[in-house]
C-alpha atoms as a PDB file:
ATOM      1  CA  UNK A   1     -15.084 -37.718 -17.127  1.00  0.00           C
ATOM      2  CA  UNK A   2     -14.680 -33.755 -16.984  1.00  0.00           C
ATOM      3  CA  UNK A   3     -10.965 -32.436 -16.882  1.00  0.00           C
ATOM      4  CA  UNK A   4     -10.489 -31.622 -13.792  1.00  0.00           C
ATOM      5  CA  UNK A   5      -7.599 -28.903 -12.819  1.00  0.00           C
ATOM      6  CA  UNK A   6      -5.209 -29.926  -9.792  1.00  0.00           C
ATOM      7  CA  UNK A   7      -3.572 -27.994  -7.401  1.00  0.00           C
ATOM      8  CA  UNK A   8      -0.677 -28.187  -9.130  1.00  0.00           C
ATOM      9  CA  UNK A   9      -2.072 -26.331 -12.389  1.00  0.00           C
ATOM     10  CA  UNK A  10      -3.321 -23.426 -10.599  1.00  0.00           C
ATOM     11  CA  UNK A  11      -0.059 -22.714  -9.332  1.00  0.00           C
ATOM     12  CA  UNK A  12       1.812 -22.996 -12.929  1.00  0.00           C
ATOM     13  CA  UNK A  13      -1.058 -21.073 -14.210  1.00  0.00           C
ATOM     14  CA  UNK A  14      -0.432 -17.205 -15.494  1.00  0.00           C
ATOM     15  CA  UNK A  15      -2.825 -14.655 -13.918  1.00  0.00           C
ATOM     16  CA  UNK A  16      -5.469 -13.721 -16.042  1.00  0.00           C
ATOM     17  CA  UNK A  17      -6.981 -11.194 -13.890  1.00  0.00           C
ATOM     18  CA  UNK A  18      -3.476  -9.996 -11.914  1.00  0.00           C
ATOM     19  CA  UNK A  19      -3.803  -7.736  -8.580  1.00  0.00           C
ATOM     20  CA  UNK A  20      -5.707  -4.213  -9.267  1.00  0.00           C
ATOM     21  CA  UNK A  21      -4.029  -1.204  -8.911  1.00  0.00           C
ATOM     22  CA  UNK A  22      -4.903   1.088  -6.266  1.00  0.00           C
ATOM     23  CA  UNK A  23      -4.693   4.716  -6.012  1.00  0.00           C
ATOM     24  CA  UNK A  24      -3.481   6.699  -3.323  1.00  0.00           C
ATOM     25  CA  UNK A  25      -6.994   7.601  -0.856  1.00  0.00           C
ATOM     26  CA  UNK A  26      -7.345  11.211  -0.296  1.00  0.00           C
ATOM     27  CA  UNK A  27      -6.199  13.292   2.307  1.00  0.00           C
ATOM     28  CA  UNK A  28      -7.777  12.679   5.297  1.00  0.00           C
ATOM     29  CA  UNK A  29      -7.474  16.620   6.716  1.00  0.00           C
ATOM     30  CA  UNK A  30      -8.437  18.632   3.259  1.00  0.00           C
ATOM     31  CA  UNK A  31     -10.140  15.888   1.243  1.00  0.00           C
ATOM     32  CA  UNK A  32      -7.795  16.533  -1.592  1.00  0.00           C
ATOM     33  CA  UNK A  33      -7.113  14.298  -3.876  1.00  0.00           C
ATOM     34  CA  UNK A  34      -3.514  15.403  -5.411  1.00  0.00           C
ATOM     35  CA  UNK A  35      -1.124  13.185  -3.254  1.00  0.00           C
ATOM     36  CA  UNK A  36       2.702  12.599  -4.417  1.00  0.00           C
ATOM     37  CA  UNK A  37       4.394   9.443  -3.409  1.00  0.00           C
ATOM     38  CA  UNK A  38       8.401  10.088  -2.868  1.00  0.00           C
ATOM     39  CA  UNK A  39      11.534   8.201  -1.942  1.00  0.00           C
ATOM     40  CA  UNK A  40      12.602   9.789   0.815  1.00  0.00           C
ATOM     41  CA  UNK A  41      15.739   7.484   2.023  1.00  0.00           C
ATOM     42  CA  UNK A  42      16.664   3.696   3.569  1.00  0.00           C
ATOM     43  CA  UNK A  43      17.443   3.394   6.916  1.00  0.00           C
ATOM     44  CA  UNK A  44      18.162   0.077   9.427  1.00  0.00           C
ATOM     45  CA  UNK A  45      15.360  -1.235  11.638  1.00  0.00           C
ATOM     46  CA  UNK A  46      16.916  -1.353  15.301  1.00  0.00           C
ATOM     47  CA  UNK A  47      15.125  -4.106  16.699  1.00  0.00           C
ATOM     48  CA  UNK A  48      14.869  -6.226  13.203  1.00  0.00           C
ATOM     49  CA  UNK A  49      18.098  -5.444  11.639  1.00  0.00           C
ATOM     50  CA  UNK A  50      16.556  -5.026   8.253  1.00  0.00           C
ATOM     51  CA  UNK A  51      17.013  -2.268   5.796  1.00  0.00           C
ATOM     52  CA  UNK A  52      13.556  -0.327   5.436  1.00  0.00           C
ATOM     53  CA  UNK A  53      12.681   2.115   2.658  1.00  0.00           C
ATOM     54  CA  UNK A  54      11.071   5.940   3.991  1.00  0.00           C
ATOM     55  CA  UNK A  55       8.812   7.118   1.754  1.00  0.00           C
ATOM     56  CA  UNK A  56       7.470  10.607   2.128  1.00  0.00           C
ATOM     57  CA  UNK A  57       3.549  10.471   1.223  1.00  0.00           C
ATOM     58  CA  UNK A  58       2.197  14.700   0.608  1.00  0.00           C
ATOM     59  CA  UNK A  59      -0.950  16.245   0.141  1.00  0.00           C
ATOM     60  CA  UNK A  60       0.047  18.884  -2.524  1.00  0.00           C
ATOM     61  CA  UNK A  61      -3.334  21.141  -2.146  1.00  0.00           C
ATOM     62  CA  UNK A  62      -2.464  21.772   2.071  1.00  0.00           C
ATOM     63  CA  UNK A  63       0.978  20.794   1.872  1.00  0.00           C
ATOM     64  CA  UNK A  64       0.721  17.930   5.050  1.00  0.00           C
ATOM     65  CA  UNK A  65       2.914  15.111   4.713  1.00  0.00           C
ATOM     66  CA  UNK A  66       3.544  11.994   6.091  1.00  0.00           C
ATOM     67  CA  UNK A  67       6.833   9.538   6.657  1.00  0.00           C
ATOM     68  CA  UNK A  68       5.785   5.726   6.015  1.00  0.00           C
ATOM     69  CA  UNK A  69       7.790   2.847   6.219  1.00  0.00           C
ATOM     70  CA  UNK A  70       8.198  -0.697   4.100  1.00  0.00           C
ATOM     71  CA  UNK A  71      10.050  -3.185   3.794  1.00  0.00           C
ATOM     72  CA  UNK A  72      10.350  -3.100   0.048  1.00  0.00           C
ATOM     73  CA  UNK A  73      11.032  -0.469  -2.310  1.00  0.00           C
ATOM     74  CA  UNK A  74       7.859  -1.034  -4.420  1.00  0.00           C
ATOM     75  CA  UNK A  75       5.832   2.154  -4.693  1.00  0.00           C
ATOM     76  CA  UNK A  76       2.812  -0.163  -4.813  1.00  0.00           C
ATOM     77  CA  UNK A  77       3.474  -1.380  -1.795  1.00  0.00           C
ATOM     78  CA  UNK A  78       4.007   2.562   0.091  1.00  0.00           C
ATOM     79  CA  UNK A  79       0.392   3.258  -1.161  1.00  0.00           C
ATOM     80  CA  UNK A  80      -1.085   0.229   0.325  1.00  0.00           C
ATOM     81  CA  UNK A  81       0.375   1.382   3.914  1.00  0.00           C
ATOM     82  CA  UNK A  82      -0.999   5.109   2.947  1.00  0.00           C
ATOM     83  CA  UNK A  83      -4.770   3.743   2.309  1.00  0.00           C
ATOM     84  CA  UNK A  84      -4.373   1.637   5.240  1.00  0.00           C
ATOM     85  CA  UNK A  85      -3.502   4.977   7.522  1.00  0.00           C
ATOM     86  CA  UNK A  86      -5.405   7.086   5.940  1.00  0.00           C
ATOM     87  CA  UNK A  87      -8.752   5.399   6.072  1.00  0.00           C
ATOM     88  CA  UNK A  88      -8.519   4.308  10.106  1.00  0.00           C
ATOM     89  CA  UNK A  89      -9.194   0.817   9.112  1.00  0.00           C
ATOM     90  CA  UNK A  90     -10.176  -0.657  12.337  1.00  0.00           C
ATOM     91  CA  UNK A  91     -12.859   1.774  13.051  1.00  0.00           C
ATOM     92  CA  UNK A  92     -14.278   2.090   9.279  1.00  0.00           C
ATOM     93  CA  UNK A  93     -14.618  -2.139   9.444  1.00  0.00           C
ATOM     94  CA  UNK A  94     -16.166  -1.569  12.766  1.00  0.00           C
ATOM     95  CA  UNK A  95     -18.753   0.725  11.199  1.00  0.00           C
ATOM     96  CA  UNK A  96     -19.590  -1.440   8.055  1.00  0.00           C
ATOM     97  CA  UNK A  97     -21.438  -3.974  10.400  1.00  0.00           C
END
């Protein structure tokens, strides 16, 4: 009989392959490629009551910015929400079909 992993082994299982790091998509009014990620401060979420991080995303070759917010403080996690706003998502999945 083969061996035969269970659910249970998967989950106690280290990552061989572990999540890809992504790199910040370029800006989508110059095309520039240079973009600094920075903390810019915490605030409180009104209507959650949670503590959110700012982060202050910049295109250093025209010098436009953005403010984005996260729940988290992982840098990782502010470039995610940048490629996800910079690429208009919705509409780019729309056009792959």
């Amino acid at each position: 009989m083969k061996n035969r992993r269970t659910l249970t082994d998967a989950r106690n299982a280290i990552a061989s392959r572990p999540r890809k790091w992504r790199k910040p998509v370029p800006c989508p009014i110059c095309g520039g490629k240079d973009i600094g990620v920075h903390t810019f401060g915490k605030g409180l979420d009104r209507i959650t009551l949670q503590i959110v991080q700012y982060w202050n995303i910049t295109c250093l070759e025209c010098w436009c910015h953005a403010i984005v917010i996260t729940k988290h403080t992982d840098r990782k996690e502010a470039i995610r929400v940048w490629n996800y706003l910079a690429t208009d998502y919705p509409k780019a999945k729309e056009n792959a079909k």
